[in-house]
PDBML (XML) file of the C-alpha atoms, coordinates in Angstrom:
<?xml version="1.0" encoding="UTF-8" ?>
<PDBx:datablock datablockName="MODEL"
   xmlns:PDBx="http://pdbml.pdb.org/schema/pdbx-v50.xsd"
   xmlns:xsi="http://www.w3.org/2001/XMLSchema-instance"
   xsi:schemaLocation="http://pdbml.pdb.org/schema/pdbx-v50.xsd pdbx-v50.xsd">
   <PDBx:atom_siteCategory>
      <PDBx:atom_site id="1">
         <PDBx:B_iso_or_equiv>0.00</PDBx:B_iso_or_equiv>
         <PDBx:Cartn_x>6.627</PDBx:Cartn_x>
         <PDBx:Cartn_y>12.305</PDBx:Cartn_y>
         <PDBx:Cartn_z>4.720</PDBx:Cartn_z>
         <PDBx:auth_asym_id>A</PDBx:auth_asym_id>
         <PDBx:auth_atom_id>CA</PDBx:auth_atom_id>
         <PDBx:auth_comp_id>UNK</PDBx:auth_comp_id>
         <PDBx:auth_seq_id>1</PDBx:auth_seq_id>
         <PDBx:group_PDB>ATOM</PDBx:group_PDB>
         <PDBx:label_alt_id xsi:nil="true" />
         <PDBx:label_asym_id>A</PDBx:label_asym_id>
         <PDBx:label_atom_id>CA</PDBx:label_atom_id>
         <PDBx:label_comp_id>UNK</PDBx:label_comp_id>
         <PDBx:label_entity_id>1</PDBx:label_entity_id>
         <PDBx:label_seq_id>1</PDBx:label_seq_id>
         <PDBx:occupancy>1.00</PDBx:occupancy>
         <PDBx:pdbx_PDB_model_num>1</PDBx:pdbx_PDB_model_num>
         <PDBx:type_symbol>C</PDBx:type_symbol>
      </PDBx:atom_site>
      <PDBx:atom_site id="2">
         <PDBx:B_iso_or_equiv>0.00</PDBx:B_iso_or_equiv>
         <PDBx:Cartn_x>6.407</PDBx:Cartn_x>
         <PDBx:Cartn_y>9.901</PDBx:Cartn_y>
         <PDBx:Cartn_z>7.734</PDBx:Cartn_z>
         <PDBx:auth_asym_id>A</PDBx:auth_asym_id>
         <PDBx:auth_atom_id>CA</PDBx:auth_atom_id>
         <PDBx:auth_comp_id>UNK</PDBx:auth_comp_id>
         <PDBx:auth_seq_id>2</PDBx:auth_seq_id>
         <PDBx:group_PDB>ATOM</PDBx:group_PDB>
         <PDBx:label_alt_id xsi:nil="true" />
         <PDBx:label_asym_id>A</PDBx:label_asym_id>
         <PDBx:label_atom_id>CA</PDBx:label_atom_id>
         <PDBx:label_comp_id>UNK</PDBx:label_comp_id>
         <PDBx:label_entity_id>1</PDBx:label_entity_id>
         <PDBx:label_seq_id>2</PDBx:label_seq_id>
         <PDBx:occupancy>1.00</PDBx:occupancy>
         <PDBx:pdbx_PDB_model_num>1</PDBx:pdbx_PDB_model_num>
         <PDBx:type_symbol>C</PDBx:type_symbol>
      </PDBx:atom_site>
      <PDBx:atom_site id="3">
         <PDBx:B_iso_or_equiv>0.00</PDBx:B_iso_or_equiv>
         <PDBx:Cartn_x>3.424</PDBx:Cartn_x>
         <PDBx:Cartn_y>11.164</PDBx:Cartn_y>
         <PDBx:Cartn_z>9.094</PDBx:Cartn_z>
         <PDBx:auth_asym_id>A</PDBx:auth_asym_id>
         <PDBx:auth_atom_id>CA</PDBx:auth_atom_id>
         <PDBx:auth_comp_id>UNK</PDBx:auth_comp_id>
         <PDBx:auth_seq_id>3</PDBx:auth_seq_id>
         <PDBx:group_PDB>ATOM</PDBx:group_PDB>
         <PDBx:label_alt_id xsi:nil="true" />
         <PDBx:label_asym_id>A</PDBx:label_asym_id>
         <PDBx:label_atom_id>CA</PDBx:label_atom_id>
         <PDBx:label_comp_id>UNK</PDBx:label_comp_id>
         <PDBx:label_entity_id>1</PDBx:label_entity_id>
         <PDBx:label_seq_id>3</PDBx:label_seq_id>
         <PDBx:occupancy>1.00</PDBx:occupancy>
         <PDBx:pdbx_PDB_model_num>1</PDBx:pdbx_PDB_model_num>
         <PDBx:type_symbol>C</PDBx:type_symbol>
      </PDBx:atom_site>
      <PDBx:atom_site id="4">
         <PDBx:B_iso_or_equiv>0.00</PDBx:B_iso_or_equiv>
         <PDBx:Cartn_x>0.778</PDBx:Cartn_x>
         <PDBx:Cartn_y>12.302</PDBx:Cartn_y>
         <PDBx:Cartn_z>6.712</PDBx:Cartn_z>
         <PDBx:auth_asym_id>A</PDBx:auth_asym_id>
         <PDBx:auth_atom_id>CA</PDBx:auth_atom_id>
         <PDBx:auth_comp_id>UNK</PDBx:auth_comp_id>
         <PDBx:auth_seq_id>4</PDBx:auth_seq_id>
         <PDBx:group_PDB>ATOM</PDBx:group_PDB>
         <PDBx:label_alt_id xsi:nil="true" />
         <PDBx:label_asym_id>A</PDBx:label_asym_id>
         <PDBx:label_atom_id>CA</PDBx:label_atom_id>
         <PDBx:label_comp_id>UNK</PDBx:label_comp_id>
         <PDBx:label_entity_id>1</PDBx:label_entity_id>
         <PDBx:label_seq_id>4</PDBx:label_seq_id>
         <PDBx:occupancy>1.00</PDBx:occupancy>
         <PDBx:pdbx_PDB_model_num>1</PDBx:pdbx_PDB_model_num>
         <PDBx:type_symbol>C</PDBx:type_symbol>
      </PDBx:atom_site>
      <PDBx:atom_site id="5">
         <PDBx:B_iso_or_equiv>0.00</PDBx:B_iso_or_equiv>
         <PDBx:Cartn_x>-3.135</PDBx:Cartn_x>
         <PDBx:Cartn_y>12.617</PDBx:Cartn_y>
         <PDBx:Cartn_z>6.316</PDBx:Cartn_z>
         <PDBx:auth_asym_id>A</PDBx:auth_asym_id>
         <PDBx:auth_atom_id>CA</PDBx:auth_atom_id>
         <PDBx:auth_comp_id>UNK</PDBx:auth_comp_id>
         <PDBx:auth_seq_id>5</PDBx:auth_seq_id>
         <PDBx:group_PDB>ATOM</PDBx:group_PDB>
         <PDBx:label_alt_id xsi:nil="true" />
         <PDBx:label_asym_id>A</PDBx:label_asym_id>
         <PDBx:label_atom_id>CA</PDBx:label_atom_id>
         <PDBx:label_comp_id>UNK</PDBx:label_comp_id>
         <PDBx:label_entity_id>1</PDBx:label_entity_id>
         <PDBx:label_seq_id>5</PDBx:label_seq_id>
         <PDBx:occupancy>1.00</PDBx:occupancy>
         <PDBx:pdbx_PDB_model_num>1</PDBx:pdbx_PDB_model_num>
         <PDBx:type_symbol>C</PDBx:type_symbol>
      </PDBx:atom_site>
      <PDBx:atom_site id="6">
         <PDBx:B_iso_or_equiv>0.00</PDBx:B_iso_or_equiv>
         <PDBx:Cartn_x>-5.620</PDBx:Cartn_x>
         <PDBx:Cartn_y>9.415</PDBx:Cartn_y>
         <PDBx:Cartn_z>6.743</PDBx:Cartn_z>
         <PDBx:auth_asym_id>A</PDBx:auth_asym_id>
         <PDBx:auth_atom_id>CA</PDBx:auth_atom_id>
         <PDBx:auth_comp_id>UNK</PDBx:auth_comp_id>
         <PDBx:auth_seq_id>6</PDBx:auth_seq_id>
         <PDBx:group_PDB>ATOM</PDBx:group_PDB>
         <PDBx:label_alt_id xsi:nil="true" />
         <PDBx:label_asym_id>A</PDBx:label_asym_id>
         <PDBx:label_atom_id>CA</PDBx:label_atom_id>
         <PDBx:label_comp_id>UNK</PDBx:label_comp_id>
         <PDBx:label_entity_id>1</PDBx:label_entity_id>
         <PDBx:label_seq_id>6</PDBx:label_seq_id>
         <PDBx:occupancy>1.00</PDBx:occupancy>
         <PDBx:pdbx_PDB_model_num>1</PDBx:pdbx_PDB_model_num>
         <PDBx:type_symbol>C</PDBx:type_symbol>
      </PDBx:atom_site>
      <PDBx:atom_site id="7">
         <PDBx:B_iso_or_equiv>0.00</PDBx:B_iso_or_equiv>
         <PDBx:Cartn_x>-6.045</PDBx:Cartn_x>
         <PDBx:Cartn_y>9.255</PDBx:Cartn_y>
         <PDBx:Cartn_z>2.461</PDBx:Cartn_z>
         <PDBx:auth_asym_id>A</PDBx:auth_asym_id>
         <PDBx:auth_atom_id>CA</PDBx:auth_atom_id>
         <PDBx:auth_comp_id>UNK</PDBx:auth_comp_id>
         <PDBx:auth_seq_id>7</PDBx:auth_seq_id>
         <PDBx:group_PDB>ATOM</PDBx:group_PDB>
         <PDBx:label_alt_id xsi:nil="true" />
         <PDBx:label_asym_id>A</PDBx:label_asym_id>
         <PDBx:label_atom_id>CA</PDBx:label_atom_id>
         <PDBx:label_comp_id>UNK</PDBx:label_comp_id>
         <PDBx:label_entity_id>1</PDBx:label_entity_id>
         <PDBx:label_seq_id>7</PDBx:label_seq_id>
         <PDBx:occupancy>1.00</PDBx:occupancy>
         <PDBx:pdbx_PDB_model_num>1</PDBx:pdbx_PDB_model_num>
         <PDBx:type_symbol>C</PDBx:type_symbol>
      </PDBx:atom_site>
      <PDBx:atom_site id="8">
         <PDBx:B_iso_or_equiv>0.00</PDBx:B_iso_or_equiv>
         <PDBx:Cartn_x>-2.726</PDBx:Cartn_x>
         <PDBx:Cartn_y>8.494</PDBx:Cartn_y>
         <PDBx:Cartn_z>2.141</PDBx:Cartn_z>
         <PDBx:auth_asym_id>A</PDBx:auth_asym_id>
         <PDBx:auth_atom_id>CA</PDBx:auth_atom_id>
         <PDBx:auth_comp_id>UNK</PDBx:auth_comp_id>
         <PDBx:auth_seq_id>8</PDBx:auth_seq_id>
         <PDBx:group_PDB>ATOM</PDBx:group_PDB>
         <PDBx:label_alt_id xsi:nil="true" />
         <PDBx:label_asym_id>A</PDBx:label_asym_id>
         <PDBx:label_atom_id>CA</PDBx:label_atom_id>
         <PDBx:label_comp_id>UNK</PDBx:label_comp_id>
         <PDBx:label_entity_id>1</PDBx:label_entity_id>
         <PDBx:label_seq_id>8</PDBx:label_seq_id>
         <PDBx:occupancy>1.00</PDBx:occupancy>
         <PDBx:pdbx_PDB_model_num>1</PDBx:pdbx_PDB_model_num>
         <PDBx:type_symbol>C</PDBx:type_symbol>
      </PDBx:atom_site>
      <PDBx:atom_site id="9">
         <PDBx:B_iso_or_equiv>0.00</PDBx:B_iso_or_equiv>
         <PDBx:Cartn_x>-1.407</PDBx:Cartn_x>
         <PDBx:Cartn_y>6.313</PDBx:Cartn_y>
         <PDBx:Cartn_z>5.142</PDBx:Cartn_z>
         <PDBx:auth_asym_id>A</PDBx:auth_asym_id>
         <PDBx:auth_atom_id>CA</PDBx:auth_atom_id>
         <PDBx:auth_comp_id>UNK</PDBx:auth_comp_id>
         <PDBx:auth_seq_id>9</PDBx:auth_seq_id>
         <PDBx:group_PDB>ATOM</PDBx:group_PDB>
         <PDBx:label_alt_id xsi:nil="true" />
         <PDBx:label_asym_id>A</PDBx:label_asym_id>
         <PDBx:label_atom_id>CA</PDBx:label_atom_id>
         <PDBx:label_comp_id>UNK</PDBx:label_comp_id>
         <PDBx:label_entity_id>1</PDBx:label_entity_id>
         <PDBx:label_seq_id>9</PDBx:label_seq_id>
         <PDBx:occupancy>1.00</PDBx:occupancy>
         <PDBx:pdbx_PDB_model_num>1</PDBx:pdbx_PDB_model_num>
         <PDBx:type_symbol>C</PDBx:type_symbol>
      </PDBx:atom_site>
      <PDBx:atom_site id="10">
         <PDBx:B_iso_or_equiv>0.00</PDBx:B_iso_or_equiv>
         <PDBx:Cartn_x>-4.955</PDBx:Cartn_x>
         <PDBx:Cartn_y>4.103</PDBx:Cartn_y>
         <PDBx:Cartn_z>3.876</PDBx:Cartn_z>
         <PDBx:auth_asym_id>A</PDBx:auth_asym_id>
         <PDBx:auth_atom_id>CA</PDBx:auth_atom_id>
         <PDBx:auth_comp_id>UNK</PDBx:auth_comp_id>
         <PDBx:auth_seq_id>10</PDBx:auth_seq_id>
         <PDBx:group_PDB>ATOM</PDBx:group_PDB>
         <PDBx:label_alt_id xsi:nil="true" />
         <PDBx:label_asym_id>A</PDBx:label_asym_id>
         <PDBx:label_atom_id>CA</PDBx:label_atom_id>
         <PDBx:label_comp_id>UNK</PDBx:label_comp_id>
         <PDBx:label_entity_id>1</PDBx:label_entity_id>
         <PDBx:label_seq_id>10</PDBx:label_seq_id>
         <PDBx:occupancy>1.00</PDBx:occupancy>
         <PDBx:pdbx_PDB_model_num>1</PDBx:pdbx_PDB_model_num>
         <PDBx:type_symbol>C</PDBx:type_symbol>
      </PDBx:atom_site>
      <PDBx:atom_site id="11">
         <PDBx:B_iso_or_equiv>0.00</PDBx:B_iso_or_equiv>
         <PDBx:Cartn_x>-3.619</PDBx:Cartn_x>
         <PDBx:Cartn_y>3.661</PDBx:Cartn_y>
         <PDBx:Cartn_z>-0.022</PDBx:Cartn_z>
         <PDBx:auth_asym_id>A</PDBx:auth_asym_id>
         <PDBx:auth_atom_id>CA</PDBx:auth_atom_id>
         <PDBx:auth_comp_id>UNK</PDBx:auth_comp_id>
         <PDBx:auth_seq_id>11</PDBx:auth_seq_id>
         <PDBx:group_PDB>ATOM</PDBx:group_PDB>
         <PDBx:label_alt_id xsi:nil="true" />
         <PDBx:label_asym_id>A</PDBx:label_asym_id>
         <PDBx:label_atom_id>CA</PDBx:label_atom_id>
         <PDBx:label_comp_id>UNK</PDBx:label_comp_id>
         <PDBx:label_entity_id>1</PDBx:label_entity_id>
         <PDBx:label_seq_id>11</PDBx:label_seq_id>
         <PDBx:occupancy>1.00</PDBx:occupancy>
         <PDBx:pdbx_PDB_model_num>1</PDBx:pdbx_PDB_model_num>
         <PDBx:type_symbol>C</PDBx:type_symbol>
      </PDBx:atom_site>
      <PDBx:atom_site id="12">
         <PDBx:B_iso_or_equiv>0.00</PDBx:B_iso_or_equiv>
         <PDBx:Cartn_x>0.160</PDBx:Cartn_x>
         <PDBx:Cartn_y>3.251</PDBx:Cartn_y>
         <PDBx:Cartn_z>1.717</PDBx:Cartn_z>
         <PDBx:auth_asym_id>A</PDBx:auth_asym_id>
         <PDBx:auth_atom_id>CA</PDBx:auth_atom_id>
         <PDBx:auth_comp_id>UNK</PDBx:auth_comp_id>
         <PDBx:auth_seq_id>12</PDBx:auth_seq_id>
         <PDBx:group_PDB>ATOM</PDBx:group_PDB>
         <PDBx:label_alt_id xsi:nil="true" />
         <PDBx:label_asym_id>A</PDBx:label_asym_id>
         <PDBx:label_atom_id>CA</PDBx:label_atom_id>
         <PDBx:label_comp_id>UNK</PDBx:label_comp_id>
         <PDBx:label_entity_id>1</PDBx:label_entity_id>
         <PDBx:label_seq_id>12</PDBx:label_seq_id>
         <PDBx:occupancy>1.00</PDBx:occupancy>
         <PDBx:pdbx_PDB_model_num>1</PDBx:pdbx_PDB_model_num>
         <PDBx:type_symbol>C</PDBx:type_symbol>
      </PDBx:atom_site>
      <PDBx:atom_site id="13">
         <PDBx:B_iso_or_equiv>0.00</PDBx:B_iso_or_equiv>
         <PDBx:Cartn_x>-1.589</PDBx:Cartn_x>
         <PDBx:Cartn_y>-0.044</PDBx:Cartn_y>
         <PDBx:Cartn_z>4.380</PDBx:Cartn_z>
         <PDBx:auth_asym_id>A</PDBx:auth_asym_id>
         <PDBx:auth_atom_id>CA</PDBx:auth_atom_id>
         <PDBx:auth_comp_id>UNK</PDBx:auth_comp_id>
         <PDBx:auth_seq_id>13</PDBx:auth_seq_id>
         <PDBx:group_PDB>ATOM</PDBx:group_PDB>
         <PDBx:label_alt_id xsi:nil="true" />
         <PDBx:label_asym_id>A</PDBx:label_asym_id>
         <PDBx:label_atom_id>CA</PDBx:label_atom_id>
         <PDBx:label_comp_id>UNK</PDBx:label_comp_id>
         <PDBx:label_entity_id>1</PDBx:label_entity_id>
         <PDBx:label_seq_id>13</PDBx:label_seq_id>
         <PDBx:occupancy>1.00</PDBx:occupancy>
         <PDBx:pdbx_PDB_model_num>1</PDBx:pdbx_PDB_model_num>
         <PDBx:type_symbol>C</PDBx:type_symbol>
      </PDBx:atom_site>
      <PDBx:atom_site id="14">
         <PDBx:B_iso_or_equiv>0.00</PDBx:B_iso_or_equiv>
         <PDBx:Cartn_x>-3.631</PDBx:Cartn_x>
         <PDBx:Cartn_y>-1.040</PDBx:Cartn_y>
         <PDBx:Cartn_z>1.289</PDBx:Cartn_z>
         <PDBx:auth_asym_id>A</PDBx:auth_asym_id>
         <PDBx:auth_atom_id>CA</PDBx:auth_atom_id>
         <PDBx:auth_comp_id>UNK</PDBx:auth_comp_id>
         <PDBx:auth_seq_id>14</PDBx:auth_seq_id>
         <PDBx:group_PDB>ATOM</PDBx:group_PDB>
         <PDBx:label_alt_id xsi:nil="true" />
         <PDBx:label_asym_id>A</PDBx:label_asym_id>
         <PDBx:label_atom_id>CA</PDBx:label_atom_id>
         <PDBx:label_comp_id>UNK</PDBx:label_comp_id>
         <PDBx:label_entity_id>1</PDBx:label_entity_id>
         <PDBx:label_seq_id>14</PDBx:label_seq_id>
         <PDBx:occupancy>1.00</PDBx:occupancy>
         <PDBx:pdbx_PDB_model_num>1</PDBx:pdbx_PDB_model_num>
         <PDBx:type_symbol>C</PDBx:type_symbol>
      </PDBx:atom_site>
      <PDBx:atom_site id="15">
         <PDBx:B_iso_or_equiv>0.00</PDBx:B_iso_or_equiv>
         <PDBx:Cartn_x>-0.809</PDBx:Cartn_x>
         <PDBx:Cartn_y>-1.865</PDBx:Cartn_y>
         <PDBx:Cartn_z>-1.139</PDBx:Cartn_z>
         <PDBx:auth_asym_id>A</PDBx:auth_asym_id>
         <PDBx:auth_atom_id>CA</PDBx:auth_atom_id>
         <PDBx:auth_comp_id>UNK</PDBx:auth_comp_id>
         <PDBx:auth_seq_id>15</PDBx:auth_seq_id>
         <PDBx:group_PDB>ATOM</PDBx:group_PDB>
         <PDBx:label_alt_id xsi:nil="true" />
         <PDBx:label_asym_id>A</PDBx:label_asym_id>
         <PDBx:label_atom_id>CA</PDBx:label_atom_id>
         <PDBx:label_comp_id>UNK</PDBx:label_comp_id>
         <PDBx:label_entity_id>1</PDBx:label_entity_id>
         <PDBx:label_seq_id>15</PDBx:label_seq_id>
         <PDBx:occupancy>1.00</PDBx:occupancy>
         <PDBx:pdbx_PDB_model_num>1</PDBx:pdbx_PDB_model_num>
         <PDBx:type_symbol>C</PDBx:type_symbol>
      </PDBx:atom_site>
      <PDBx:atom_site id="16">
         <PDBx:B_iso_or_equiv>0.00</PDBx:B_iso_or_equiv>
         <PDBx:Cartn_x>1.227</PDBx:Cartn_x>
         <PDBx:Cartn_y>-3.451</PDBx:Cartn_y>
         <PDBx:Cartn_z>1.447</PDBx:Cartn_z>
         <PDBx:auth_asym_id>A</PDBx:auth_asym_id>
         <PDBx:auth_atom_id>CA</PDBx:auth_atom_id>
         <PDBx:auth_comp_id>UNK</PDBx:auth_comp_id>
         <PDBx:auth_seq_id>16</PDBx:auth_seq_id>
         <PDBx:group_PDB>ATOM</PDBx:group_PDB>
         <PDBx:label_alt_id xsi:nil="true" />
         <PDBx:label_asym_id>A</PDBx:label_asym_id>
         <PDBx:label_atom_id>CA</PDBx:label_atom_id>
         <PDBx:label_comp_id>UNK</PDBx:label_comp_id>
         <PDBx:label_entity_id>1</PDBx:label_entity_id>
         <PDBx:label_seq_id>16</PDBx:label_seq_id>
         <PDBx:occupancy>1.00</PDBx:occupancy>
         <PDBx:pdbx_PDB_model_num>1</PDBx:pdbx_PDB_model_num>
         <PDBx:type_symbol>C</PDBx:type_symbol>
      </PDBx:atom_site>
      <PDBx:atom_site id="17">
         <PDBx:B_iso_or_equiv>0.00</PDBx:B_iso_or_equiv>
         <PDBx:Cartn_x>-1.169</PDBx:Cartn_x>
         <PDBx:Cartn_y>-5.665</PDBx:Cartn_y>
         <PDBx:Cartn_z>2.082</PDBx:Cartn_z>
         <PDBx:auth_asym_id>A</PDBx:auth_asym_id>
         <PDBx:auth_atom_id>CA</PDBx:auth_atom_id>
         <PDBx:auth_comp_id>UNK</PDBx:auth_comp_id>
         <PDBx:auth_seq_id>17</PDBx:auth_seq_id>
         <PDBx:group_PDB>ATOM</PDBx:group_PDB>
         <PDBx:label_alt_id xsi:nil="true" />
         <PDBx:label_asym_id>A</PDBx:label_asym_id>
         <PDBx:label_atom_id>CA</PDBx:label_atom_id>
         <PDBx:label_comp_id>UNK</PDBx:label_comp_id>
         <PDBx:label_entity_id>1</PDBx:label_entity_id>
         <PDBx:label_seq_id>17</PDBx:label_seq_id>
         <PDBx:occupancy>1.00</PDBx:occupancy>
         <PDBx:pdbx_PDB_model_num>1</PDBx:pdbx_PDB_model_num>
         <PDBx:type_symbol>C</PDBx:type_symbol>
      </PDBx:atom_site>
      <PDBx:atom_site id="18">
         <PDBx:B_iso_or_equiv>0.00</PDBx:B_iso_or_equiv>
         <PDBx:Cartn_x>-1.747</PDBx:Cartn_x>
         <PDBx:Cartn_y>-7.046</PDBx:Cartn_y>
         <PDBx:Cartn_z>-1.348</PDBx:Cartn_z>
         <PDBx:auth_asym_id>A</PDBx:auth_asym_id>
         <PDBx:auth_atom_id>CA</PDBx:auth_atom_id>
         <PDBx:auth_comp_id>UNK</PDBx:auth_comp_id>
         <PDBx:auth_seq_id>18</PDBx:auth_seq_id>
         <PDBx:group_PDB>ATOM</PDBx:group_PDB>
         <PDBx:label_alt_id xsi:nil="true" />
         <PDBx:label_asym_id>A</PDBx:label_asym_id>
         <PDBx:label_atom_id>CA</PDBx:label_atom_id>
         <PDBx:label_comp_id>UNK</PDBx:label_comp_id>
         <PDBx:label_entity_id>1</PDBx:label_entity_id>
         <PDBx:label_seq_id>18</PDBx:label_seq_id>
         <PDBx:occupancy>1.00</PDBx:occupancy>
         <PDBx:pdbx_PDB_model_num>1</PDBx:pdbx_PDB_model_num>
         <PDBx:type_symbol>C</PDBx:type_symbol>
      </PDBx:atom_site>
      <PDBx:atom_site id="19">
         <PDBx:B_iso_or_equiv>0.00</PDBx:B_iso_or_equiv>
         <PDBx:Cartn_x>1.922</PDBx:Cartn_x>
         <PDBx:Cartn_y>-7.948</PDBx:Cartn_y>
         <PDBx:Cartn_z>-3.370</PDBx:Cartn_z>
         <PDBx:auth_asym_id>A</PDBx:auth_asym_id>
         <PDBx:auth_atom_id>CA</PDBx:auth_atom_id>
         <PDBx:auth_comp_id>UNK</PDBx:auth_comp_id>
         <PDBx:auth_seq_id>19</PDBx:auth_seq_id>
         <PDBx:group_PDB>ATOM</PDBx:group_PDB>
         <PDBx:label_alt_id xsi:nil="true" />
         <PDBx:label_asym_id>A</PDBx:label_asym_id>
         <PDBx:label_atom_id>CA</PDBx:label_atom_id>
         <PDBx:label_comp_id>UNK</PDBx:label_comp_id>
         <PDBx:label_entity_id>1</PDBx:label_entity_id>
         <PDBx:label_seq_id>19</PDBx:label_seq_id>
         <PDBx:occupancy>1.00</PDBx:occupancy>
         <PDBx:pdbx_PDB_model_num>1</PDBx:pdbx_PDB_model_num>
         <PDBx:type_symbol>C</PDBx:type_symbol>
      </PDBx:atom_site>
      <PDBx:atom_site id="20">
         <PDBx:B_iso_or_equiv>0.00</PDBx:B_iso_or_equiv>
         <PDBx:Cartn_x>1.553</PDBx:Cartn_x>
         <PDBx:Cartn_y>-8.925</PDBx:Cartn_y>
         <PDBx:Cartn_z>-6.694</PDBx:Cartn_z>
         <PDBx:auth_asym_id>A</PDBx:auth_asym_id>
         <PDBx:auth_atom_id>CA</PDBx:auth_atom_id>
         <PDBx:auth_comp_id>UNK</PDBx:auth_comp_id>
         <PDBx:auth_seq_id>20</PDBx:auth_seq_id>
         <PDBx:group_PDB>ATOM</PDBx:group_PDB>
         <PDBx:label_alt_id xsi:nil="true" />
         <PDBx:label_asym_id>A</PDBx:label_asym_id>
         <PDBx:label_atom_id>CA</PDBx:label_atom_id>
         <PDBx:label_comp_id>UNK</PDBx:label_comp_id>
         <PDBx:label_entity_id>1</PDBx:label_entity_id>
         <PDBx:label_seq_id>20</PDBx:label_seq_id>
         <PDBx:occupancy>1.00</PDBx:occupancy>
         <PDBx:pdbx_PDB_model_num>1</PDBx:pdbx_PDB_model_num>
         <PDBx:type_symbol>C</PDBx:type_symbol>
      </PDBx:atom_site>
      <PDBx:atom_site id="21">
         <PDBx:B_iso_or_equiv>0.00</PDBx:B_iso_or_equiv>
         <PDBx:Cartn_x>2.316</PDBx:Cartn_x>
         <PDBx:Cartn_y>-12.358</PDBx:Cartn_y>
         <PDBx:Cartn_z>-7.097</PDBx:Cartn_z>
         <PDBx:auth_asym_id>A</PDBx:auth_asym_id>
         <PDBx:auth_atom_id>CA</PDBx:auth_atom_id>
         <PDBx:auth_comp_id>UNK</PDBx:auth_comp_id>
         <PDBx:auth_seq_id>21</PDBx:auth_seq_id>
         <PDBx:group_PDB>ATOM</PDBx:group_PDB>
         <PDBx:label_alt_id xsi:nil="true" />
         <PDBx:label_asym_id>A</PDBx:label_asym_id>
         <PDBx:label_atom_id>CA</PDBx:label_atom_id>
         <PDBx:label_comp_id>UNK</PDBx:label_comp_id>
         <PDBx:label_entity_id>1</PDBx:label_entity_id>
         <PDBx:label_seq_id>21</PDBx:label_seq_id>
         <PDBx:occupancy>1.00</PDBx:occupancy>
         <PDBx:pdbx_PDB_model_num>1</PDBx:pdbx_PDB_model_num>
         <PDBx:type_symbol>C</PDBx:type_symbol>
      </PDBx:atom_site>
      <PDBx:atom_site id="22">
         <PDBx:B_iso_or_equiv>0.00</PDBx:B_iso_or_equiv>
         <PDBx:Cartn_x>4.982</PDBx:Cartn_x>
         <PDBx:Cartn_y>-12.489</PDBx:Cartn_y>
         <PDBx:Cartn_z>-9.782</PDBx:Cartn_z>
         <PDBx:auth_asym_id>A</PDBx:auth_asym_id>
         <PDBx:auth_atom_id>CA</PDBx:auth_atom_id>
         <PDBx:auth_comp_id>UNK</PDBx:auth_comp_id>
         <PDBx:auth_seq_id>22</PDBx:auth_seq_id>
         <PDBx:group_PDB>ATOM</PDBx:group_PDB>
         <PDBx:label_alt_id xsi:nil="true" />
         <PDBx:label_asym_id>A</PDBx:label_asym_id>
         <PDBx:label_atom_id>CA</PDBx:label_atom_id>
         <PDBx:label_comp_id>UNK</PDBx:label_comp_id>
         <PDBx:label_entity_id>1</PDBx:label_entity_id>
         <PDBx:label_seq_id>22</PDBx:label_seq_id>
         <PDBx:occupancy>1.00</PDBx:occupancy>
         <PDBx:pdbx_PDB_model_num>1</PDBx:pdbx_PDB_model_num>
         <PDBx:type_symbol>C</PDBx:type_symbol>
      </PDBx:atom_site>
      <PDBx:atom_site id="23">
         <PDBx:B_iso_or_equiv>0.00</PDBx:B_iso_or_equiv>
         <PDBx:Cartn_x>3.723</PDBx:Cartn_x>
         <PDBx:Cartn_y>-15.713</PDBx:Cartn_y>
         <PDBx:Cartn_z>-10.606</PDBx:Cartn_z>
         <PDBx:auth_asym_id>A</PDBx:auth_asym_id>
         <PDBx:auth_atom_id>CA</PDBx:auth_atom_id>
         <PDBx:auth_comp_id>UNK</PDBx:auth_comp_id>
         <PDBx:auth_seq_id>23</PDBx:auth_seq_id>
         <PDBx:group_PDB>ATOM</PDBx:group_PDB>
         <PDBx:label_alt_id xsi:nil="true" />
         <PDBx:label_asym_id>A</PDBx:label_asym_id>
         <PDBx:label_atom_id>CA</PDBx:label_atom_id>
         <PDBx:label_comp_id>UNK</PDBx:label_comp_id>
         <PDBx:label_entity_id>1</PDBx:label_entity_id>
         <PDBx:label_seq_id>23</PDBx:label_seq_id>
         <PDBx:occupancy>1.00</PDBx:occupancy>
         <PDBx:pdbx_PDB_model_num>1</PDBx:pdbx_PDB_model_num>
         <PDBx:type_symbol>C</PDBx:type_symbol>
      </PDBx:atom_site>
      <PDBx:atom_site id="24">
         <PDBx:B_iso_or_equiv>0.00</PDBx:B_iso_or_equiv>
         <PDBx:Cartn_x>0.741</PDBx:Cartn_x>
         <PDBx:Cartn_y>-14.487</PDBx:Cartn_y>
         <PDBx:Cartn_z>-11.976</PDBx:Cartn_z>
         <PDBx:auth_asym_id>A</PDBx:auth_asym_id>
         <PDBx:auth_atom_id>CA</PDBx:auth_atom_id>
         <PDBx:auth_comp_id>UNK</PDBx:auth_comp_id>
         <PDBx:auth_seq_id>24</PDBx:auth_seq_id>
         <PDBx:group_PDB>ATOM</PDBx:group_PDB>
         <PDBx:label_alt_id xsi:nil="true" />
         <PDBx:label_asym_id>A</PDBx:label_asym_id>
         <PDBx:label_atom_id>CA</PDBx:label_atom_id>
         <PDBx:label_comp_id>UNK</PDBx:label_comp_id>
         <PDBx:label_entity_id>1</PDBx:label_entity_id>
         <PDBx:label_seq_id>24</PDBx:label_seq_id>
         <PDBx:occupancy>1.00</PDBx:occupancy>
         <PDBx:pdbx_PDB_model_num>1</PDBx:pdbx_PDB_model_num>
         <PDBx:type_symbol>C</PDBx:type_symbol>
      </PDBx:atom_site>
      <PDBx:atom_site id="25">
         <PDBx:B_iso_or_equiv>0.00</PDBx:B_iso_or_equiv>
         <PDBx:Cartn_x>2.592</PDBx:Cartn_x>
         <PDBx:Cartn_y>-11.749</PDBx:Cartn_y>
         <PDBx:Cartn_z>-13.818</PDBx:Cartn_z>
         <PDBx:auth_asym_id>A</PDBx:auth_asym_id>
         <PDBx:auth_atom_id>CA</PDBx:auth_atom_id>
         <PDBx:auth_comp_id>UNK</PDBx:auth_comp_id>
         <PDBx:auth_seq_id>25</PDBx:auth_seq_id>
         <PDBx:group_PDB>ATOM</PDBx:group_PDB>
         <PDBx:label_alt_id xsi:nil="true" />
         <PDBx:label_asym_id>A</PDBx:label_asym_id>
         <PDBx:label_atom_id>CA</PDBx:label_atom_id>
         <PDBx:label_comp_id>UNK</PDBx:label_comp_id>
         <PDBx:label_entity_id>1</PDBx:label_entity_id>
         <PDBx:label_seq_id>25</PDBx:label_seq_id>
         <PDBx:occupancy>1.00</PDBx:occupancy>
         <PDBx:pdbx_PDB_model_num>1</PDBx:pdbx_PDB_model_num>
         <PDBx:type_symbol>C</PDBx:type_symbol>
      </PDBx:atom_site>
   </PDBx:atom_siteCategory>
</PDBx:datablock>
């Protein structure tokens, strides 16, 4: 969904803002 509830959109900005490096994979 493009618009959903606070929980979400928060986990969906948090993982955007930290990539893996693959460098450290």
């Amino acid at each position: 969904p493009l618009k959903s509830n606070s929980a979400i959109a928060s986990q969906t900005i948090a993982i955007a803002e930290s990539p893996t490096d693959i460098r450290w994979l």
